[in-house]
Protein backbone atom coordinates (compact mmCIF):
# COMPACT_ATOMS: atom_id res chain seq x y z
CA UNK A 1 6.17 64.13 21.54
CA UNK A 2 7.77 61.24 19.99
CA UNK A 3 7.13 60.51 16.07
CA UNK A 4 5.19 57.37 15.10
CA UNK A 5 7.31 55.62 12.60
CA UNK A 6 6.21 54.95 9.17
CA UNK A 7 6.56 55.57 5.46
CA UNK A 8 4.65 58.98 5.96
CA UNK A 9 5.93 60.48 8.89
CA UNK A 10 9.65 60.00 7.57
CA UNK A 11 10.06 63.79 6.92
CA UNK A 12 8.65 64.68 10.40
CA UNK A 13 11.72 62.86 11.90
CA UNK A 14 13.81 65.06 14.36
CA UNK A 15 16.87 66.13 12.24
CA UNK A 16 19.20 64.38 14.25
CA UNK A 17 17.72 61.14 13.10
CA UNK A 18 19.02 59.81 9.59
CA UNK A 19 16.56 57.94 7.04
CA UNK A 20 16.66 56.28 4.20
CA UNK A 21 18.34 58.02 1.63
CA UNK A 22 15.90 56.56 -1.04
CA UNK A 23 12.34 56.01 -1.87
CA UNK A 24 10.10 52.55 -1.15
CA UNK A 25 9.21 53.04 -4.96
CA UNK A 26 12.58 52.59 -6.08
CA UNK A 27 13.13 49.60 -4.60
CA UNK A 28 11.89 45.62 -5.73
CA UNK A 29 12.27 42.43 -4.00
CA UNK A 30 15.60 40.35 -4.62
CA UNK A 31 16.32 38.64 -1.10
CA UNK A 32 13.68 36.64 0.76
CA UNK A 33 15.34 36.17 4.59
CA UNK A 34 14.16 33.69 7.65
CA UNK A 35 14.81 35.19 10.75
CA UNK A 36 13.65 38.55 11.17
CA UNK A 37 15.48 39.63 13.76
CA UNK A 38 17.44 42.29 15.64
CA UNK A 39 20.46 40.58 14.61
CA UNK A 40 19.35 40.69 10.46
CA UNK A 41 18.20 44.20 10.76
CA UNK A 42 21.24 45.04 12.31
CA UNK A 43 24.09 43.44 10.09
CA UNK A 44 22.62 42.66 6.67
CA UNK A 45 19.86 45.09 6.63
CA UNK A 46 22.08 47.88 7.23
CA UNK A 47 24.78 46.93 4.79
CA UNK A 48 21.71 47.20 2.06
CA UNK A 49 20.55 50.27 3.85
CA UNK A 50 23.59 51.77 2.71
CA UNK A 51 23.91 50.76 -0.54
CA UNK A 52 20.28 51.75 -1.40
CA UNK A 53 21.76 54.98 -0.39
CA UNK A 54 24.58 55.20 -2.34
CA UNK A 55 22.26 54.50 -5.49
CA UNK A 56 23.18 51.18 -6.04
CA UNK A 57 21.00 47.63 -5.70
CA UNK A 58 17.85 48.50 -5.34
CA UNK A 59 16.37 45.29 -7.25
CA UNK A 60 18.24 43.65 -3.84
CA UNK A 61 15.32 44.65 -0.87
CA UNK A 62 14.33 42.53 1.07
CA UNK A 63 10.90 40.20 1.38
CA UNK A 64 10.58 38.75 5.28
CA UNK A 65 9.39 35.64 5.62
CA UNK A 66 8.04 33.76 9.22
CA UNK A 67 7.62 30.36 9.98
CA UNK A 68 7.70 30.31 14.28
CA UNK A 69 4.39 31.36 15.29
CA UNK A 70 6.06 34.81 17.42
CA UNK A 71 6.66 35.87 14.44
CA UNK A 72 3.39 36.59 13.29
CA UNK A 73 3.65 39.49 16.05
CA UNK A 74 7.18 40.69 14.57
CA UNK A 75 5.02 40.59 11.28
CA UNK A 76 2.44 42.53 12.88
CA UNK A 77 4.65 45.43 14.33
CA UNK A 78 6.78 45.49 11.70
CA UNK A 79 3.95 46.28 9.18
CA UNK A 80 2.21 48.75 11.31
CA UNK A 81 5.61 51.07 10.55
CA UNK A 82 5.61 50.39 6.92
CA UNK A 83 8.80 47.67 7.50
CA UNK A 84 10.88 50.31 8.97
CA UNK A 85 13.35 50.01 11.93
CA UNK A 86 15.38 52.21 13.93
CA UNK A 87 19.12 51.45 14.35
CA UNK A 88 20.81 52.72 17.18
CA UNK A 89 24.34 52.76 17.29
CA UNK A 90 25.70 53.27 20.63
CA UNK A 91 29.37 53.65 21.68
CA UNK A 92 30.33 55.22 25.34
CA UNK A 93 30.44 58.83 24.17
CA UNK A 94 27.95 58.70 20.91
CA UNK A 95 25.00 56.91 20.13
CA UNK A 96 23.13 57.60 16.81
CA UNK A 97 19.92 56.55 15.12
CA UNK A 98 19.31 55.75 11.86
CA UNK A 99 15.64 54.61 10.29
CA UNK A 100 16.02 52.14 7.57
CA UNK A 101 14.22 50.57 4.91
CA UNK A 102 15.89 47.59 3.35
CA UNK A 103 12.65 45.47 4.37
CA UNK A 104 9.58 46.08 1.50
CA UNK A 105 6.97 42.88 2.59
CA UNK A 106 7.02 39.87 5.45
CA UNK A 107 5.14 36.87 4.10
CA UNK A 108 3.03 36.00 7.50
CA UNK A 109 4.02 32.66 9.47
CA UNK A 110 1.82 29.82 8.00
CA UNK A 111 1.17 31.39 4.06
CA UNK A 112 2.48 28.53 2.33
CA UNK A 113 1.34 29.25 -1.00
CA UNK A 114 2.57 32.92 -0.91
CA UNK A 115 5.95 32.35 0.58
CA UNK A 116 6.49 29.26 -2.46
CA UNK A 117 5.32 31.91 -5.06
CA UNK A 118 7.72 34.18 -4.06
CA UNK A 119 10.81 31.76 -3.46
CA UNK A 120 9.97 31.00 -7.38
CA UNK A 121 10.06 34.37 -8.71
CA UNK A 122 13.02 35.02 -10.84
CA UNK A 123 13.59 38.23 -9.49
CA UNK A 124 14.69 36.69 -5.79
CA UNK A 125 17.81 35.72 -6.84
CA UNK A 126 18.98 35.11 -2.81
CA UNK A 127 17.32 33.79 0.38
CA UNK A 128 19.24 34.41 3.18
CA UNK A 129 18.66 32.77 6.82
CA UNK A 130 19.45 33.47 10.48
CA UNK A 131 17.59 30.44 12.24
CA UNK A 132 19.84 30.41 15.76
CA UNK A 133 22.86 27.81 15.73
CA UNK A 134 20.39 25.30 16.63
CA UNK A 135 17.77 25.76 13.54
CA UNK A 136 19.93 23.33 11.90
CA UNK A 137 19.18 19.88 12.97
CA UNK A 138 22.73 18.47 13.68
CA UNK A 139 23.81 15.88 16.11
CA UNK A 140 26.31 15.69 17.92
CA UNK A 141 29.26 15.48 15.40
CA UNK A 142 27.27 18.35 13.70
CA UNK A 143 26.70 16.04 11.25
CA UNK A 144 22.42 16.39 9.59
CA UNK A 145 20.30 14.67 12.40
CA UNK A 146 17.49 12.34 9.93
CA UNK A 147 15.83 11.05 12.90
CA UNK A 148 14.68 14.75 14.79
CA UNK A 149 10.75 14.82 14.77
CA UNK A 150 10.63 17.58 12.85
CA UNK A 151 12.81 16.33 10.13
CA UNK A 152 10.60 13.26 9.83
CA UNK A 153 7.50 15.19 9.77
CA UNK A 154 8.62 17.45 6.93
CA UNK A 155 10.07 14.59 5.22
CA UNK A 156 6.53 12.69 5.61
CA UNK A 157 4.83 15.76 4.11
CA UNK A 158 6.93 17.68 1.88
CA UNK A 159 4.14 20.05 0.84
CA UNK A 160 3.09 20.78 3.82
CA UNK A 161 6.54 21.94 5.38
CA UNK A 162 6.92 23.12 8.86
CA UNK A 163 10.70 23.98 9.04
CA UNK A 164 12.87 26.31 7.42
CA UNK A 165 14.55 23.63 5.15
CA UNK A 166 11.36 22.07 4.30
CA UNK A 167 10.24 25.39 3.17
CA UNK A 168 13.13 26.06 1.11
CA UNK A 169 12.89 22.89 -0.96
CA UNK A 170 9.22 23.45 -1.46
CA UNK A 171 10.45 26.82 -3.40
CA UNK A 172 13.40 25.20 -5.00
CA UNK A 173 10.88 22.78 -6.77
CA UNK A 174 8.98 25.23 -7.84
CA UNK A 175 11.75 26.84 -9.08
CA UNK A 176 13.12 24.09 -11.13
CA UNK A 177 9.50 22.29 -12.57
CA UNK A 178 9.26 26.09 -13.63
CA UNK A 179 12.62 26.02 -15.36
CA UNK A 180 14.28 28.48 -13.65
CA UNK A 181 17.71 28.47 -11.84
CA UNK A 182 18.21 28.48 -8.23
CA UNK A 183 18.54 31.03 -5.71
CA UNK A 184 21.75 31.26 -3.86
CA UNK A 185 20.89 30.32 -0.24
CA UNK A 186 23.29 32.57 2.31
CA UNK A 187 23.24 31.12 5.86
CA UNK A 188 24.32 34.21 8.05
CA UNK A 189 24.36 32.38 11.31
CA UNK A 190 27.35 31.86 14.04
CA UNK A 191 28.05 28.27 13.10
CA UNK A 192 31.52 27.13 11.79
CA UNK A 193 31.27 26.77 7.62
CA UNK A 194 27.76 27.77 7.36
CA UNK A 195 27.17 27.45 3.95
CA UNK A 196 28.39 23.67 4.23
CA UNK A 197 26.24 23.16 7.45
CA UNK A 198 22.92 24.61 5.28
CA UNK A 199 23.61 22.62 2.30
CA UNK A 200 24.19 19.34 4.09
CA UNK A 201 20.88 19.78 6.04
CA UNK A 202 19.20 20.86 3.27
CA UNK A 203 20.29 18.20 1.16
CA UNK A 204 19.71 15.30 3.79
CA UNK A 205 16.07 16.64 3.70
CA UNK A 206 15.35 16.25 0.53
CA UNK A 207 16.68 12.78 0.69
CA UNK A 208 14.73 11.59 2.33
CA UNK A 209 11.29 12.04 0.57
CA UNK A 210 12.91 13.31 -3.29
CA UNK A 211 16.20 12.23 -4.25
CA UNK A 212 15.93 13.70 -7.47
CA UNK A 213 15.65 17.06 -6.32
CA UNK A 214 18.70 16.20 -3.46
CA UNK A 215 21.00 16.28 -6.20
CA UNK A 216 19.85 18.79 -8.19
CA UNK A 217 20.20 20.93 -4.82
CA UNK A 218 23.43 19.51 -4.25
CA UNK A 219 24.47 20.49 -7.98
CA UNK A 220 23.03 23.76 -8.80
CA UNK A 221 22.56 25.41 -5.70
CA UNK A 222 25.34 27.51 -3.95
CA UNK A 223 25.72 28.36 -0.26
CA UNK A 224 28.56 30.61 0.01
CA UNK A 225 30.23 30.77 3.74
CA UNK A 226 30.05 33.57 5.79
CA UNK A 227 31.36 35.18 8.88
CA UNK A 228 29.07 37.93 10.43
CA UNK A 229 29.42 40.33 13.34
CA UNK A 230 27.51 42.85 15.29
CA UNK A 231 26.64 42.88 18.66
CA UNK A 232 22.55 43.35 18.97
CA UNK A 233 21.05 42.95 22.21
CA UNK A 234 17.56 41.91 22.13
CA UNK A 235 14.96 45.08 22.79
CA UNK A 236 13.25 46.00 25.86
CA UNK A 237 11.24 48.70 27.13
CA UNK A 238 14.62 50.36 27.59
CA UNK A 239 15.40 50.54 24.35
CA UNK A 240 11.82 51.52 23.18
CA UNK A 241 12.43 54.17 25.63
CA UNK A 242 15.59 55.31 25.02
CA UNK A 243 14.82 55.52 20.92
CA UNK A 244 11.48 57.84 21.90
CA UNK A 245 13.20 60.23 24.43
CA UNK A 246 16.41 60.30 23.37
CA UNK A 247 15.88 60.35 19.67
CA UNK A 248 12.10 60.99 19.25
CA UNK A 249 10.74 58.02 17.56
CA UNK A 250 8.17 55.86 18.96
CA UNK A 251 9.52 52.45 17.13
CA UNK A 252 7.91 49.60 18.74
CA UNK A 253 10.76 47.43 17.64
CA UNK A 254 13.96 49.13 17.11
CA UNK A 255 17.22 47.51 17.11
CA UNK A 256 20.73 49.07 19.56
CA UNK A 257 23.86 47.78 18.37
CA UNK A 258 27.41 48.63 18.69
CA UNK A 259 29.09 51.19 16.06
CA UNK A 260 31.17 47.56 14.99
CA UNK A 261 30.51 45.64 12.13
CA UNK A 262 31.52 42.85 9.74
CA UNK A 263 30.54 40.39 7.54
CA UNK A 264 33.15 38.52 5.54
CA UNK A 265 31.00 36.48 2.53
CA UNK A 266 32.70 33.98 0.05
CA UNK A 267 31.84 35.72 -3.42
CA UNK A 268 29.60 32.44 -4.53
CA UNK A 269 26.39 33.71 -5.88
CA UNK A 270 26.10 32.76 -9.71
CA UNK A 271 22.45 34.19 -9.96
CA UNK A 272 24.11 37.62 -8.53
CA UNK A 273 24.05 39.47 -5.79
CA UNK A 274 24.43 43.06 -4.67
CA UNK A 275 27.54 44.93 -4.96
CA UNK A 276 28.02 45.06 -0.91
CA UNK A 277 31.90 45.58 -1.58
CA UNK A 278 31.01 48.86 -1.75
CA UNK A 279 29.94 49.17 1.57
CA UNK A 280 32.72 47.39 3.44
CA UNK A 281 31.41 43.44 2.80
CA UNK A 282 34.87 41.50 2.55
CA UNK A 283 34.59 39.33 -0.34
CA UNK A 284 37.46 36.41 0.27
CA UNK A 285 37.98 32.88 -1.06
CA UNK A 286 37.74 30.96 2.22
CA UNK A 287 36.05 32.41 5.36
CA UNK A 288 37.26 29.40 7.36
CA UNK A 289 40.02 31.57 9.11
CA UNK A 290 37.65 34.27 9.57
CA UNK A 291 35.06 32.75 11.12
CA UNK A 292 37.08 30.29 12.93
CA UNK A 293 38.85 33.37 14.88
CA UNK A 294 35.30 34.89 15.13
CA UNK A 295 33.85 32.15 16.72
CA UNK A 296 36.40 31.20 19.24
CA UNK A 297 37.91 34.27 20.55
CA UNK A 298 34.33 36.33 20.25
CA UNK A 299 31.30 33.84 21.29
CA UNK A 300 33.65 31.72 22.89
CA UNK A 301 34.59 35.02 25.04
CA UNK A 302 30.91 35.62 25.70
CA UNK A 303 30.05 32.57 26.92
CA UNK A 304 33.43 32.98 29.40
CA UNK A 305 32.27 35.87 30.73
CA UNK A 306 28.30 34.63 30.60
CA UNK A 307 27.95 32.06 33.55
CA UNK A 308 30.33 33.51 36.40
CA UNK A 309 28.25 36.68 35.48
CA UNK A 310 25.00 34.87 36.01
CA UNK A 311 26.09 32.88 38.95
CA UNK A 312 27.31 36.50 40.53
CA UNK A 313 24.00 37.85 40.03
CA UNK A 314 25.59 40.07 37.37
CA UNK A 315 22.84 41.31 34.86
CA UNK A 316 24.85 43.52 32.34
CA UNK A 317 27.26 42.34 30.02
CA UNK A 318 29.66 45.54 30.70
CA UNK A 319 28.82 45.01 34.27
CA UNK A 320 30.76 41.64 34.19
CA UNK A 321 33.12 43.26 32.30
CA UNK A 322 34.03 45.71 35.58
CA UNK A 323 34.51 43.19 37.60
CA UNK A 324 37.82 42.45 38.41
CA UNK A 325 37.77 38.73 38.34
CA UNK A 326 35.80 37.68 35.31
CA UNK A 327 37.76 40.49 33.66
CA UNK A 328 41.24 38.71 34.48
CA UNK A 329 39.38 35.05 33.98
CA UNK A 330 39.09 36.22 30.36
CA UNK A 331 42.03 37.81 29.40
CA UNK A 332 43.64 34.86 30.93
CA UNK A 333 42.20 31.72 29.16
CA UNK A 334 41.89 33.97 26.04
CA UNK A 335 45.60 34.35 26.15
CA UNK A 336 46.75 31.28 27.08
CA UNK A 337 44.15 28.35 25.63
CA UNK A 338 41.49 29.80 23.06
CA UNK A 339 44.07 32.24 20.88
CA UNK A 340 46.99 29.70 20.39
CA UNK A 341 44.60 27.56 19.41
CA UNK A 342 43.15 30.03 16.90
CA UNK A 343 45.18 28.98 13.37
CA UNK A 344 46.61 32.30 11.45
CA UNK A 345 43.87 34.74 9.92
CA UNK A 346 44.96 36.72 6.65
CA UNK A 347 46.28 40.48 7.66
CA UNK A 348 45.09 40.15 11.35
CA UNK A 349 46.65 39.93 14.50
CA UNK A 350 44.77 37.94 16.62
CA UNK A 351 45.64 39.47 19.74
CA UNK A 352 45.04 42.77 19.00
CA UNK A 353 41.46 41.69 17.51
CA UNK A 354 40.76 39.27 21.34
CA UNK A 355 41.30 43.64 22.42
CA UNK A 356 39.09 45.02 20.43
CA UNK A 357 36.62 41.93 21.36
CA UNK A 358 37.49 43.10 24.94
CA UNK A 359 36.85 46.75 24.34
CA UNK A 360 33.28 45.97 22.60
CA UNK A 361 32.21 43.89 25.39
CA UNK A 362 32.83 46.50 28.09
CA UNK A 363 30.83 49.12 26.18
CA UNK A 364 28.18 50.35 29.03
CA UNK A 365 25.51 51.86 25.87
CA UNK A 366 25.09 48.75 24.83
CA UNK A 367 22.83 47.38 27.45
CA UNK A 368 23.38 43.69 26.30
CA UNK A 369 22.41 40.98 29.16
CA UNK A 370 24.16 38.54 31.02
CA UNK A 371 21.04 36.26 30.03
CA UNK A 372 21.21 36.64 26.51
CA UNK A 373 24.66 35.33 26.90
CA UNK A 374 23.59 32.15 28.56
CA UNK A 375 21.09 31.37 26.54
CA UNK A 376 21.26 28.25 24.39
CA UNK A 377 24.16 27.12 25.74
CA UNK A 378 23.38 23.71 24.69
CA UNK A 379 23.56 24.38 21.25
CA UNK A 380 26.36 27.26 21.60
CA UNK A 381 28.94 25.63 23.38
CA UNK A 382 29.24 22.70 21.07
CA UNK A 383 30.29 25.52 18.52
CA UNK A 384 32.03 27.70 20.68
CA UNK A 385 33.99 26.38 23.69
CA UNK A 386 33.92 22.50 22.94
CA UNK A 387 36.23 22.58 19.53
CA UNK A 388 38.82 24.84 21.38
CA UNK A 389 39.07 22.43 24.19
CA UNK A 390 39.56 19.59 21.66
CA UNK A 391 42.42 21.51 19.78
CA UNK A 392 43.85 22.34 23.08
CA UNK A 393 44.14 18.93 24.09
CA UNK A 394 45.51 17.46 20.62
CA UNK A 395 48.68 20.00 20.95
CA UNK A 396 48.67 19.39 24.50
CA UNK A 397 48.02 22.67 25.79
CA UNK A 398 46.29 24.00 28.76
CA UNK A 399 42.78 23.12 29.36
CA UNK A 400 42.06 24.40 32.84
CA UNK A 401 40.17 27.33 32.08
CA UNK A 402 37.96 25.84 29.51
CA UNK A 403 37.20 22.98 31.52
CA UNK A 404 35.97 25.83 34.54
CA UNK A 405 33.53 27.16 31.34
CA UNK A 406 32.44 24.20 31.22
CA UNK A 407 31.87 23.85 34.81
CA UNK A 408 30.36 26.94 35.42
CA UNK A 409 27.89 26.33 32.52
CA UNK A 410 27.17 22.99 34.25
CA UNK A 411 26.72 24.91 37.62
CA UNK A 412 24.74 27.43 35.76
CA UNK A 413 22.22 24.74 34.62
CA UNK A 414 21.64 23.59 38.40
CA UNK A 415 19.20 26.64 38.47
CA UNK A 416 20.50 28.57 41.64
CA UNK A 417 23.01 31.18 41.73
CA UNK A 418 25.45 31.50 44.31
CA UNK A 419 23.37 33.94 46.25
CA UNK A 420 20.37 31.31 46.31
CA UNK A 421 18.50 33.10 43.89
CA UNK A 422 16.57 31.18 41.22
CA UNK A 423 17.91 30.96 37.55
CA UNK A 424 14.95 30.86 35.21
CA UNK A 425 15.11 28.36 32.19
CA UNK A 426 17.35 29.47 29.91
CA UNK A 427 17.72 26.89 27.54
CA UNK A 428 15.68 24.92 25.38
CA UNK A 429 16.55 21.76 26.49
CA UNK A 430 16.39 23.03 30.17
CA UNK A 431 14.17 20.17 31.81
CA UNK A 432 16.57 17.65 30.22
CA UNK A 433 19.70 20.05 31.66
CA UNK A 434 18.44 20.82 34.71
CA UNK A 435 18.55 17.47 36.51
CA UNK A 436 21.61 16.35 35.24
CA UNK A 437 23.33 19.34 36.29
CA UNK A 438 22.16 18.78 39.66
CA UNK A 439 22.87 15.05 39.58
CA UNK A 440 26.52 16.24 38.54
CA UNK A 441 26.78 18.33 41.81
CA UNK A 442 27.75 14.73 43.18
CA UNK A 443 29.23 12.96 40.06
CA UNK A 444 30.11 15.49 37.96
CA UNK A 445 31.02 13.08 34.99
CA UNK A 446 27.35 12.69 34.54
CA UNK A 447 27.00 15.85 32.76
CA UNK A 448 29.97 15.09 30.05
CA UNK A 449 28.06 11.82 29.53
CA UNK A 450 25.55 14.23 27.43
CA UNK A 451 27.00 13.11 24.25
CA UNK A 452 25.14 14.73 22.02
CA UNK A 453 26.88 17.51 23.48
CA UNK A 454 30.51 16.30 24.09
CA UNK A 455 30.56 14.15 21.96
CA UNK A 456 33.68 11.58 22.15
CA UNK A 457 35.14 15.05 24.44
CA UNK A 458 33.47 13.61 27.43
CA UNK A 459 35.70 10.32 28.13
CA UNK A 460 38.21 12.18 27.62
CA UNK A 461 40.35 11.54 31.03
CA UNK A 462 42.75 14.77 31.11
CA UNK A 463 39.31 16.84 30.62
CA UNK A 464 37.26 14.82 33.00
CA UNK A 465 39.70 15.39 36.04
CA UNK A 466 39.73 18.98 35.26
CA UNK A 467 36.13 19.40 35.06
CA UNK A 468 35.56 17.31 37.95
CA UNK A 469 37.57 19.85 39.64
CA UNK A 470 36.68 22.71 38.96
CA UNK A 471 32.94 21.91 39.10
CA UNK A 472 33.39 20.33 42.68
CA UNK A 473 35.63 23.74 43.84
CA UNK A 474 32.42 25.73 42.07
CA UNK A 475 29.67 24.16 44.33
CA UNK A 476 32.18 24.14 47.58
CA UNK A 477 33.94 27.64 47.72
CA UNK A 478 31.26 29.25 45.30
CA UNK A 479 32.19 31.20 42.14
CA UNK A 480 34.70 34.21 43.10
CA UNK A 481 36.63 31.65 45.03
CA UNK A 482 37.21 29.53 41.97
CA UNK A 483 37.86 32.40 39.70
CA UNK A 484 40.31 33.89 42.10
CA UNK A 485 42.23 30.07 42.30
CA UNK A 486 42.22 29.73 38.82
CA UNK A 487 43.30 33.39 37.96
CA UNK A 488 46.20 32.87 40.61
CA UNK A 489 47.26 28.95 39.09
CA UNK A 490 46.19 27.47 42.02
CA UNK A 491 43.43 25.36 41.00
């Protein structure tokens, strides 16, 4: 019989399941993070799971907060076990559980009043976000988007915010009528200089309805970079299972991960911070390198992997990885047109990290989807595969590959796999995506005419041939064929 988890069942635990190696009383809030998800109770959770443990910043726990109405149900299960989560590690011949209590309160979706109270408590000296890479209301040039409706609407009623940023300048002016100093905000999403991408959003905001309090953002708050990695599939009944049979804890909403982790952080945070140094945080002056490796070689990767995989009908992630030809169709344009685009990354080899990406992705614990990996894709490839096609172009290096990712994301969109079997929506700008991708089926140029996507990319006449190409040779010979050419230089 598996254990229901909570604060008062800890010590009934099976043995082989570690907990927190510290007490909810001797912890008090200092963080306040949007986005509680598996990814944040994976990566930055953890790292303050462990140094809890070790004795040290325990003024540093962590207050949820929701804003999307599903996450008033997160709230909900999340409460019911006391704010505790299981964290499974899994590699191929070890998996291990962990229960962890970084997380003290969630302020519910909607409690305006509370969530402002606590952003302007002294004592939260950071709020930390992971919002997706599309939370952030950028255009095409990823520059701040004024004119999105809900940018207007929060600028049109900047007490009664809806979004994220809206919510955070609501705090920050209660934090500075009340004479205190900022909080350091600490975006921990995949988007290239986050911390610059947060601050320019943020600030754009606040332009619009309070200048005044635009530049006293833009002066006195910081938003240190950061570069963060963990693989976290999203849960399932699986995993639900797996955590109460395998490891005896009935956790409605535990998180599997890989054994890998990272987070490299620009040390930026003058109202402090925790000392995460101490449990393997790389503090550096400039994550650029970092994160530009990180997001080229790694998400770019996934999403080379992601649409062959869903166009063969492919459903795991390490699953894709067995097969021959996706296998070869990304060691091949990782070698030869995302790394030498990659610029050189303090103490790393860059080919020898693109292997231990590779190694990661094949893990069959894991249980990561081919779905998950499509998902978004038009907010993820203008961060992920569209720069490294623009860098391969201005050195005048080889494009063919991308251009295919391109066209089998395109191909994806159409909403049939090659078998005939229906792809579900997997996008949030699907009905927009949908037709276009079929319209491209017979002039493919239609779909880099998106330019909120491609941006100036699209026009571009060396890409356009190649991604006419490859898109027609995806819809006439079907996806193996067109992996096979392209492995074999022949398309």
């Amino acid at each position: 019989m598996a254990t229901e988890l909570s604060l008062s069942t800890l010590a009934d635990l099976p043995a082989a399941v570690a907990r927190p190696g510290y007490a909810r009383e001797d912890l008090t809030a200092g963080i306040l993070h949007f986005g509680v998800g598996n990814f944040h109770r994976a990566h930055q959770a953890v790292y303050l799971d462990r140094l809890f443990t070790q004795g040290e910043g325990r003024d540093f726990a962590i207050v949820g907060a929701g804003v999307m109405p599903g996450d008033a149900k997160a709230r909900e299960i999340l409460k019911a076990q006391d704010y505790l989560t299981t964290v499974v590690e899994q590699e191929a011949t070890l998996s291990t559980a962990r229960v962890t209590g970084a997380m003290i309160d969630y302020i519910a979706p909607g409690d305006i009043d509370q969530l402002t109270a606590t952003m302007a408590d002294p004592a939260i000296r950071i709020v930390s976000l992971t919002i997706t890479e599309g939370g952030y209301f950028l255009d095409s040039d990823d520059n701040f988007d004024p004119t999105h409706p809900a940018i207007v609407a929060d600028a049109a009623a900047p007490d009664a915010p809806k979004t994220v940023f809206g919510l955070l300048l609501k705090g920050l002016r209660a934090r500075r009528d009340a004479g205190h100093a900022p909080f350091t905000i600490m975006c921990c999403d995949n988007i290239p200089h986050n911390g610059s991408v947060t601050k320019r959003t943020l600030t754009g905001l606040a332009r619009l309805s309070d200048p005044a309090l635009a530049d006293w953002v833009s002066e006195t708050v910081a938003f240190p970079n950061a570069m963060v990695d963990r693989i976290t599939p999203a849960t399932s009944d699986r995993e639900r299972g797996i955590a109460r049979d395998e490891f005896g804890v009935a956790d409605q909403w535990p998180v599997f991960c890989e054994n890998f982790i990272q987070w490299v952080l620009e040390d930026n945070f003058p109202a402090g911070r925790p000392a995460l140094e101490q449990v393997g945080v790389q503090f550096v002056p400039d994550v650029t390198p970092y994160e530009l490796m990180k997001l080229r070689i790694l998400n770019g990767g996934h999403a080379v992997i992601a649409y062959p995989g869903g166009l063969m009908d492919i459903h795991f992630v390490h699953e894709a990885m067995e097969h021959p030809l996706i296998r070869a169709f990304l060691d091949k344009i990782e070698r030869e047109e995302i790394i030498p685009g990659v610029p050189p990354v303090p103490d790393t080899d860059t080919s020898a990290y693109y292997d231990l990406i590779a190694s990661r992705f094949a893990n069959p614990k894991i249980g990561d989807t081919i779905r998950r990996l499509c998902l978004d894709g038009s907010n993820r490839q203008p961060k992920f595969i569209i720069p490294s096609i623009a860098d391969a172009l201005k050195r005048k290096g080889k494009i063919t590959g991308l251009a295919l990712e391109s066209a089998l994301w395109c191909r994806y969109c159409a909403g049939v796999s090659d078998s005939g079997a229906e792809i579900a929506p997997n996008d949030p700008n699907w009905d927009r995506l949908q037709p276009v991708a079929q319209e491209a089926k017979t002039r493919p140029q239609v779909w880099l005419e998106m330019r909120d996507i491609y941006g100036d990319l699209g026009s571009d006449p060396v890409f356009a041939a190649a991604f006419a190409n490859a898109l027609t040779a995806l819809w006439s010979e079907g996806t193996a064929a067109v992996l096979t050419r392209y492995v074999e230089d022949t398309l």
